[in-house]
PDB file of N, CA and C in Angstrom:
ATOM      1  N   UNK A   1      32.475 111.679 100.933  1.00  0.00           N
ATOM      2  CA  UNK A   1      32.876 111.454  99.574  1.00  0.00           C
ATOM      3  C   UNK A   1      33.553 110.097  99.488  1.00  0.00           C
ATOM      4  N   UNK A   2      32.944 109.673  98.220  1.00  0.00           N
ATOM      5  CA  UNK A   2      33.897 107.967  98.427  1.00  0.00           C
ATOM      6  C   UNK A   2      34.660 108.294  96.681  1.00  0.00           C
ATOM      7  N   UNK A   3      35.683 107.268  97.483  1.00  0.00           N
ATOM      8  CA  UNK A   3      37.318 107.834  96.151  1.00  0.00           C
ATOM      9  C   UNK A   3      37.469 106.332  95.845  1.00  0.00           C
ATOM     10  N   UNK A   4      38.303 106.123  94.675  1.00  0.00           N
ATOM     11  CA  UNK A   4      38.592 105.169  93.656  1.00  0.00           C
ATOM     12  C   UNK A   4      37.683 104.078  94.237  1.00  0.00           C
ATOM     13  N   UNK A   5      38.295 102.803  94.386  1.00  0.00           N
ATOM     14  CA  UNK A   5      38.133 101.470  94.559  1.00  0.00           C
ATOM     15  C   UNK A   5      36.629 101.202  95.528  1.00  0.00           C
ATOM     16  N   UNK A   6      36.067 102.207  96.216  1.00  0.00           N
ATOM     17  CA  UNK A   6      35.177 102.276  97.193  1.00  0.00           C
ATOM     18  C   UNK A   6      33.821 102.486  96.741  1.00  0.00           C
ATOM     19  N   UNK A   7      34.119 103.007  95.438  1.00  0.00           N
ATOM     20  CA  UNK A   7      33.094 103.728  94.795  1.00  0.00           C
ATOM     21  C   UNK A   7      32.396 102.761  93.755  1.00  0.00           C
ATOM     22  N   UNK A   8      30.992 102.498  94.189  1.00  0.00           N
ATOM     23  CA  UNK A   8      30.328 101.365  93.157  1.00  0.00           C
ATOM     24  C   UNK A   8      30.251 101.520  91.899  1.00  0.00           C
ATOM     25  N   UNK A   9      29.609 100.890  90.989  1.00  0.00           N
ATOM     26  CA  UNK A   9      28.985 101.460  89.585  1.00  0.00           C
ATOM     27  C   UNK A   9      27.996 102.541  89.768  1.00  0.00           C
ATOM     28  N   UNK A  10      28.188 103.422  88.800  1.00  0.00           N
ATOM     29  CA  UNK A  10      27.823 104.474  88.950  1.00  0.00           C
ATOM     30  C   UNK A  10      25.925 104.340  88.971  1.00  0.00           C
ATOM     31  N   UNK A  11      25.201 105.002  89.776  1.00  0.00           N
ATOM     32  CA  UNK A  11      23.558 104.357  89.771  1.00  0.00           C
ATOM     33  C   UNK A  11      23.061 105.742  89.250  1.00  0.00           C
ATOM     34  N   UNK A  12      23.504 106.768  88.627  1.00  0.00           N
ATOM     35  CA  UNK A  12      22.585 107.973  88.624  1.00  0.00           C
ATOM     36  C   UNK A  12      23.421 109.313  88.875  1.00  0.00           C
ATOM     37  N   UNK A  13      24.563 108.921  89.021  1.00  0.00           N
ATOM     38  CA  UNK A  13      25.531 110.733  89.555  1.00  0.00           C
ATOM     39  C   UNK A  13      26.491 109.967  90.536  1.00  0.00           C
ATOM     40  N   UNK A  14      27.506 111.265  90.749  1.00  0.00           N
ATOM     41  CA  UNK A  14      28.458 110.910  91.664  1.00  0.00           C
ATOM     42  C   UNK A  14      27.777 110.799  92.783  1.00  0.00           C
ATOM     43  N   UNK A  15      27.217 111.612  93.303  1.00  0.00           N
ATOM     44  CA  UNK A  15      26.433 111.982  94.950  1.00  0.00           C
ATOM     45  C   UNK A  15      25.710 111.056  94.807  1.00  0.00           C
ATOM     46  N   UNK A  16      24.435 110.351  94.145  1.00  0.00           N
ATOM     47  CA  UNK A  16      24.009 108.933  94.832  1.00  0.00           C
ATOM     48  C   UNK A  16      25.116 107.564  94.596  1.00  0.00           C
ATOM     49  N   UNK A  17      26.067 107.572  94.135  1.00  0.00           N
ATOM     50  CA  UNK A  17      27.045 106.240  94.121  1.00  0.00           C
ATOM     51  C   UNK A  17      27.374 106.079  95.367  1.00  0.00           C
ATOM     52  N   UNK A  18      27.829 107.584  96.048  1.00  0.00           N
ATOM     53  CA  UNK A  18      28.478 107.931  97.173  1.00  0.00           C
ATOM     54  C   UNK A  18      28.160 107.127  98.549  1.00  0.00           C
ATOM     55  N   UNK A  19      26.787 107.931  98.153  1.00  0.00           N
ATOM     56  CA  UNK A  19      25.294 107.340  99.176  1.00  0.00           C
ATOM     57  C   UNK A  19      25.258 105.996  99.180  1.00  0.00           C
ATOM     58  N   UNK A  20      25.337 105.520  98.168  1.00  0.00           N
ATOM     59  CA  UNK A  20      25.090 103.991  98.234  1.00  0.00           C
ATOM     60  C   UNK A  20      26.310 103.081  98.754  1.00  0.00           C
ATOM     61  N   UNK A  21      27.601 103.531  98.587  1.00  0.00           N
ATOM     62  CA  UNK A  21      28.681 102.907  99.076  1.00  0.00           C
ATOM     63  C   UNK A  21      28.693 103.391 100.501  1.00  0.00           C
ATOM     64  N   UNK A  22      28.454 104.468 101.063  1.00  0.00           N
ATOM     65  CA  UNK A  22      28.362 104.916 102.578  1.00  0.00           C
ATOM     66  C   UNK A  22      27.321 103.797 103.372  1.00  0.00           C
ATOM     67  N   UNK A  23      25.918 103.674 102.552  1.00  0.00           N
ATOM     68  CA  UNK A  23      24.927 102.860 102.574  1.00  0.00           C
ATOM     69  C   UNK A  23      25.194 101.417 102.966  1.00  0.00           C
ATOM     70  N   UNK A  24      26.121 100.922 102.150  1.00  0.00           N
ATOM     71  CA  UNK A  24      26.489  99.550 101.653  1.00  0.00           C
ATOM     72  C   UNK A  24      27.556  98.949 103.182  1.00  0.00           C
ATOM     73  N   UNK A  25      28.527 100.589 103.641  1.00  0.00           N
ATOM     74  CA  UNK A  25      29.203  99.825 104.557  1.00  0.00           C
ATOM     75  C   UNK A  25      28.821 100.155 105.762  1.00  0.00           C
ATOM     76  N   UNK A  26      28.062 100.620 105.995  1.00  0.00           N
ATOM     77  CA  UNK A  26      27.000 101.001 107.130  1.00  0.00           C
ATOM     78  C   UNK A  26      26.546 100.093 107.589  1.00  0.00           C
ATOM     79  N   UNK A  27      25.574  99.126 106.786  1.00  0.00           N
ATOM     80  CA  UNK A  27      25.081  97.943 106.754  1.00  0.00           C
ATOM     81  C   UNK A  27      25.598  96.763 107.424  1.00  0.00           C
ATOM     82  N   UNK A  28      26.732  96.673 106.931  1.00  0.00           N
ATOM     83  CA  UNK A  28      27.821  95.871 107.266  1.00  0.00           C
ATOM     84  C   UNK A  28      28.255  96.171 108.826  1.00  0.00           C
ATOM     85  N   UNK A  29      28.916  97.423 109.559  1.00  0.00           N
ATOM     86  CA  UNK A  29      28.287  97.892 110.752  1.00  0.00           C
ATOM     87  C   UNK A  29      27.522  97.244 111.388  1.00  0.00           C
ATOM     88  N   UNK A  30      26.346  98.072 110.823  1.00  0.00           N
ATOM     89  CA  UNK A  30      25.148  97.511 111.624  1.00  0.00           C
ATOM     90  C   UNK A  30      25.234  95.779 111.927  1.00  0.00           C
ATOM     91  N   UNK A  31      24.885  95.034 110.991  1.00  0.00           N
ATOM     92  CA  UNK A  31      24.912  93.487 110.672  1.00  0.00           C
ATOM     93  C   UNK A  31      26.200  93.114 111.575  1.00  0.00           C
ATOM     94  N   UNK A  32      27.602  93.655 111.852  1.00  0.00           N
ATOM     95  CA  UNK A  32      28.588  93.116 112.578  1.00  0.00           C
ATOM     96  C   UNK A  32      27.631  93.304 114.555  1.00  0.00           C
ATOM     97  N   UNK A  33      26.688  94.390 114.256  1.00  0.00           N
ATOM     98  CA  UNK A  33      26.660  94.713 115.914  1.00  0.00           C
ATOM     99  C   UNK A  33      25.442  93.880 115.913  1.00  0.00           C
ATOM    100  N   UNK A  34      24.227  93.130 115.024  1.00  0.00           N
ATOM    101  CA  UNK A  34      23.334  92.497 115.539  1.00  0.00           C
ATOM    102  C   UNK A  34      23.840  91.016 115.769  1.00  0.00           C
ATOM    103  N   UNK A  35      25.319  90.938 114.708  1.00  0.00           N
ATOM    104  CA  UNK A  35      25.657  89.366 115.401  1.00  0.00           C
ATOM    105  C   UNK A  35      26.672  89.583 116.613  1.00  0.00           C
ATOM    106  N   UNK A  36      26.438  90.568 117.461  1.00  0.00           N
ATOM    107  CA  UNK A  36      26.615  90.345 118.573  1.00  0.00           C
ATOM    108  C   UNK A  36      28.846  90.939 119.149  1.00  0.00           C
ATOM    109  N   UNK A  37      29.490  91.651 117.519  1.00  0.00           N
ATOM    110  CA  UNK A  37      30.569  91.829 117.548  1.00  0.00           C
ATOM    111  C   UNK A  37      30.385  93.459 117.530  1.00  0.00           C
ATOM    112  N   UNK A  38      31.227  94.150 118.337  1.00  0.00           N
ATOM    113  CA  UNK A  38      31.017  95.537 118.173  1.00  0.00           C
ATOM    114  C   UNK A  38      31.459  96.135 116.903  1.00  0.00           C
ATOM    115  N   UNK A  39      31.473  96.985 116.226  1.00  0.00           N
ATOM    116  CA  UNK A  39      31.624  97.397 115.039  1.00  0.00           C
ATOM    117  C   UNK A  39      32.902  97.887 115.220  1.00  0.00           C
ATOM    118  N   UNK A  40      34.122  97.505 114.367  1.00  0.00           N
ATOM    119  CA  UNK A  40      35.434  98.129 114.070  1.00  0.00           C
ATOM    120  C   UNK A  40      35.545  99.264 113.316  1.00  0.00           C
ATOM    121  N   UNK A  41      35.683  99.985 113.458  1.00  0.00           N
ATOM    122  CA  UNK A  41      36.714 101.441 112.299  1.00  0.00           C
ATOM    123  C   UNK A  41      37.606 101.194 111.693  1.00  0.00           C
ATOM    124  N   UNK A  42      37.658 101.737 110.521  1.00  0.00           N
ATOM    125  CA  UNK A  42      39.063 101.722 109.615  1.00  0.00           C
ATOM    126  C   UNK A  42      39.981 101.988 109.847  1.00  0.00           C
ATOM    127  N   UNK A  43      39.893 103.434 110.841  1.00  0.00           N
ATOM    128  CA  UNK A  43      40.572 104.507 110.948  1.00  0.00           C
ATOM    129  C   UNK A  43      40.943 104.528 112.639  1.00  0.00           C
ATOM    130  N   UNK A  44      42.060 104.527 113.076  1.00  0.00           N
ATOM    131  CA  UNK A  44      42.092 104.625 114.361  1.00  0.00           C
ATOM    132  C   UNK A  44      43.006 106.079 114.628  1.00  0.00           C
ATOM    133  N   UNK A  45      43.409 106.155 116.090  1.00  0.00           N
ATOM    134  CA  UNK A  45      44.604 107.560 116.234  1.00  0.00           C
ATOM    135  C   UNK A  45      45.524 106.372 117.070  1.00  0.00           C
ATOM    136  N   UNK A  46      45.611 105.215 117.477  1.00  0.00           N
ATOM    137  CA  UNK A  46      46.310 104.526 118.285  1.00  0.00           C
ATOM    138  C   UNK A  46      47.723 104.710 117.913  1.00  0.00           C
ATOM    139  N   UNK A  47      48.781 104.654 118.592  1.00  0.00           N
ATOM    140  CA  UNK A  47      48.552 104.764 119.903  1.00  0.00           C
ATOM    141  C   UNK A  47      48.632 106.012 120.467  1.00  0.00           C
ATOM    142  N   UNK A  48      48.432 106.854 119.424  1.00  0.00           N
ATOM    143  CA  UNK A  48      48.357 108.490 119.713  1.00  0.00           C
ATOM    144  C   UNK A  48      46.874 108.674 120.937  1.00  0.00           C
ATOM    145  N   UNK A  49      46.435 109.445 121.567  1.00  0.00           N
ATOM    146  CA  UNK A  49      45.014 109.694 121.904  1.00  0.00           C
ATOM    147  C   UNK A  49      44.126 111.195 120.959  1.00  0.00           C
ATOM    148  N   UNK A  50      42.902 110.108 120.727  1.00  0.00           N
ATOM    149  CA  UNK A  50      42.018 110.828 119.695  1.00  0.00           C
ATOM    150  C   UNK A  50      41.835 112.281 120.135  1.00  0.00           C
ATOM    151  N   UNK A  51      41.031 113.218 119.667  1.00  0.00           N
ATOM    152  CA  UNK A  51      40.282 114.340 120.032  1.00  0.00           C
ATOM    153  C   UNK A  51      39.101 114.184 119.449  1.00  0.00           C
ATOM    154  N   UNK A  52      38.207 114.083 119.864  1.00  0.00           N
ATOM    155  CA  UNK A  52      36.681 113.702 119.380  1.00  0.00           C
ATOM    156  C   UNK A  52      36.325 115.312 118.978  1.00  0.00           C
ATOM    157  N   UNK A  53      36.289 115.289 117.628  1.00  0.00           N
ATOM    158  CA  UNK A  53      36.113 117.250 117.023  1.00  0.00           C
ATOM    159  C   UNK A  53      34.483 117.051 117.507  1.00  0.00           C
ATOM    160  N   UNK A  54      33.188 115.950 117.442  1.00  0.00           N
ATOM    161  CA  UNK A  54      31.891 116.153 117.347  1.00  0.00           C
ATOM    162  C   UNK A  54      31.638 116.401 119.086  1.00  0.00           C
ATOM    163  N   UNK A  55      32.742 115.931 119.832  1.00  0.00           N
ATOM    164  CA  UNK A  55      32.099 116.422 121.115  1.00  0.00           C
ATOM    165  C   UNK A  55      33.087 117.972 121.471  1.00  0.00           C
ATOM    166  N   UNK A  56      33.424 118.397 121.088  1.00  0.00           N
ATOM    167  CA  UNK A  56      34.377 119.573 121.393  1.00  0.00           C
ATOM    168  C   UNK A  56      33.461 121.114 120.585  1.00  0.00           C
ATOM    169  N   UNK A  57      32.521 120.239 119.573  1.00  0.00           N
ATOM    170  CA  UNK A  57      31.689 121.047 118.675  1.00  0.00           C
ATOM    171  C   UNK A  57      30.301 121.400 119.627  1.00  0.00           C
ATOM    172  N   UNK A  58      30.284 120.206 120.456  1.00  0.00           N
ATOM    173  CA  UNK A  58      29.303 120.702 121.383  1.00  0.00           C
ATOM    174  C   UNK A  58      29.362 121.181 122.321  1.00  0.00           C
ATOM    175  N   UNK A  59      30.356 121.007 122.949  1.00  0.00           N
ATOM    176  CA  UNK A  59      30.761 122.199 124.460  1.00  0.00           C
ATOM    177  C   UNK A  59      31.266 123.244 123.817  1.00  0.00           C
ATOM    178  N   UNK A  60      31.307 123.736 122.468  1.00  0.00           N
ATOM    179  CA  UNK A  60      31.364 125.497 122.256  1.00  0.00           C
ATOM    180  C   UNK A  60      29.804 125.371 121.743  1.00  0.00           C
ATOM    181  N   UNK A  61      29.070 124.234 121.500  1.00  0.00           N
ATOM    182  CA  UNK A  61      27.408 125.156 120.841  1.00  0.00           C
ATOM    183  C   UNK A  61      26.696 125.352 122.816  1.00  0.00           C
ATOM    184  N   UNK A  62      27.780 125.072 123.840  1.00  0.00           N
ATOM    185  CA  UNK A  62      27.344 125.301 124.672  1.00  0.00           C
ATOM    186  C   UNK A  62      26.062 123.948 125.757  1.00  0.00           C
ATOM    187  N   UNK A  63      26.763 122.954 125.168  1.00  0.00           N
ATOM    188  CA  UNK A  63      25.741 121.548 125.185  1.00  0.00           C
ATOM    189  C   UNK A  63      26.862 120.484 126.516  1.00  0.00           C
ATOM    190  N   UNK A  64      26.279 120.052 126.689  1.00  0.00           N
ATOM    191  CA  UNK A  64      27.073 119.217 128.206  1.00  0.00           C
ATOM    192  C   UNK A  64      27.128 118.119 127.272  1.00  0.00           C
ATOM    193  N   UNK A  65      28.659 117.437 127.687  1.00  0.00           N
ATOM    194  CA  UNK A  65      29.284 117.106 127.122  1.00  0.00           C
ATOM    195  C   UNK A  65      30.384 115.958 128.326  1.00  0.00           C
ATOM    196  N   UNK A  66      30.014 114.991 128.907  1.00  0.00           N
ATOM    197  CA  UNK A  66      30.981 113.984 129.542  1.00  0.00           C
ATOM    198  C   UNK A  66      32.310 114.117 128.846  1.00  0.00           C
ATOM    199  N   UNK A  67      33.258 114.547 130.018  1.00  0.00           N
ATOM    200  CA  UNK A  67      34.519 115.238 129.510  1.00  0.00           C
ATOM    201  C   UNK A  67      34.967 113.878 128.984  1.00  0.00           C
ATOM    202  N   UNK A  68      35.196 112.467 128.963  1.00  0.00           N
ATOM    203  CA  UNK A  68      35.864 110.958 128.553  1.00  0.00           C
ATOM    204  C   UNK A  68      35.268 111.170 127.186  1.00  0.00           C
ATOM    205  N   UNK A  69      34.456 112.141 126.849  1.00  0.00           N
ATOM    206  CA  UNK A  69      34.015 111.679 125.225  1.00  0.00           C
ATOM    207  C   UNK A  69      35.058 112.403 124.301  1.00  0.00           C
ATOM    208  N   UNK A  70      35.670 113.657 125.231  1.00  0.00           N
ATOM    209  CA  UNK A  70      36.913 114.644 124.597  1.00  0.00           C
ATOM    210  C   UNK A  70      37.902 113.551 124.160  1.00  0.00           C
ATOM    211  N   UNK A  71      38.029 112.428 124.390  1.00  0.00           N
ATOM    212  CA  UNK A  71      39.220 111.635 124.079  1.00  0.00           C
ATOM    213  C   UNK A  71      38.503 110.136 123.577  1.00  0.00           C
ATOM    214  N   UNK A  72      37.626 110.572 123.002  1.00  0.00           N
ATOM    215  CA  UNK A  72      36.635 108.924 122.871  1.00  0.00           C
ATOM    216  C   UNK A  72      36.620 108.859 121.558  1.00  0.00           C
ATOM    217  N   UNK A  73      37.667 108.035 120.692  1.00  0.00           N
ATOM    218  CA  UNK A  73      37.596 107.537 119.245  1.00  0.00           C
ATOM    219  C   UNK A  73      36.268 107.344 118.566  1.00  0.00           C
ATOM    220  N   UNK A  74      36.340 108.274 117.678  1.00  0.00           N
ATOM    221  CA  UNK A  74      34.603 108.028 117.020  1.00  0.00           C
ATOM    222  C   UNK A  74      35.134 106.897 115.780  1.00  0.00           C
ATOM    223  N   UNK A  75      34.112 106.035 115.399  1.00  0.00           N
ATOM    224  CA  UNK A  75      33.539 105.305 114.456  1.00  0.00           C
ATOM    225  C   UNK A  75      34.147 105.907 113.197  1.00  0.00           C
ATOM    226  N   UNK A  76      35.208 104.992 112.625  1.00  0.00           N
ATOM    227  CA  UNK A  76      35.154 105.928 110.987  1.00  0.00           C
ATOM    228  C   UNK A  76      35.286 104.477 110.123  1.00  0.00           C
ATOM    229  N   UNK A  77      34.806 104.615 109.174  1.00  0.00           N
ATOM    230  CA  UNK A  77      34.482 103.209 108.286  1.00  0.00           C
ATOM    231  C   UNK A  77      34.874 104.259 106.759  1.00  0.00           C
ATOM    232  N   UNK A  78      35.445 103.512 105.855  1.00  0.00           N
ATOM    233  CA  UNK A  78      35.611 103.158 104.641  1.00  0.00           C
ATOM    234  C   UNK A  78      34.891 102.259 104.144  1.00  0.00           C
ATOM    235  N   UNK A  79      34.126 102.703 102.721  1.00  0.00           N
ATOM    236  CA  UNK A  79      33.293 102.761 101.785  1.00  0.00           C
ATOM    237  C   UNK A  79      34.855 101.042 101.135  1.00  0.00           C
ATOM    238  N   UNK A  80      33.874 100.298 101.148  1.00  0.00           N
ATOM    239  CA  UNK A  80      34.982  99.237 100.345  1.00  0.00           C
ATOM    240  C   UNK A  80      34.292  98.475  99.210  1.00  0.00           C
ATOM    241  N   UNK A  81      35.396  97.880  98.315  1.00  0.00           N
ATOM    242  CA  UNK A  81      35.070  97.885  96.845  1.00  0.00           C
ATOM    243  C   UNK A  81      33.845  96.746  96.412  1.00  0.00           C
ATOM    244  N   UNK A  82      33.198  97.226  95.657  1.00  0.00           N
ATOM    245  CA  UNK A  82      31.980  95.964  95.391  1.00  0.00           C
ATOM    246  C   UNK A  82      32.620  94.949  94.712  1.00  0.00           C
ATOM    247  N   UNK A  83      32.038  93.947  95.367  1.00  0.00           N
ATOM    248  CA  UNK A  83      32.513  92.631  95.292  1.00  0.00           C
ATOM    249  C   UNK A  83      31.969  92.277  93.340  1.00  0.00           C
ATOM    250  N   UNK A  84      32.773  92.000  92.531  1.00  0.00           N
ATOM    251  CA  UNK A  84      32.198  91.010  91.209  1.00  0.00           C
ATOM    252  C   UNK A  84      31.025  90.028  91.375  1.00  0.00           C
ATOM    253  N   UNK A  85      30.168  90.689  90.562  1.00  0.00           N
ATOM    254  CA  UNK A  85      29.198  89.481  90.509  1.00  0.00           C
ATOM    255  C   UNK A  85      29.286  87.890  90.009  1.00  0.00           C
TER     256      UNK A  85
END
């Protein structure tokens, strides 16, 4: 879900604006890792240590799971505001 300032002009409903701002900073992602910079997160747990919930979801669906991923900061990005034309 994307909230206030993150959230583009509306293209058709809340749920595709959403899409398109998730879309929009994804991109940006991506484009930071083909010029060669790893992609930053918004969101960190520093200097706390993370709990990765998507690998902890898989050693109960019963799936092998490299125990360093139990503490391996996942990727979280914020949807950010469209720039004025």
């Amino acid at each position: 879900m994307v909230t206030a300032e993150g959230k583009p002009e509306p293209v058709g409903g809340a749920d595709h604006a959403d899409a398109v701002a998730a879309a929009r900073r994804l991109q940006e992602l991506l484009d930071d890792r083909a010029a060669g910079d790893a992609p930053v997160g918004d969101v960190t747990c520093a200097p706390h240590v993370p709990l990765n919930l998507a690998a902890v979801t898989m050693l109960h669906a019963g799936l092998r799971v490299d125990p360093g991923e139990l503490r391996q900061d996942v990727l979280v990005a914020k949807a950010r505001p469209v720039a004025a034309p």
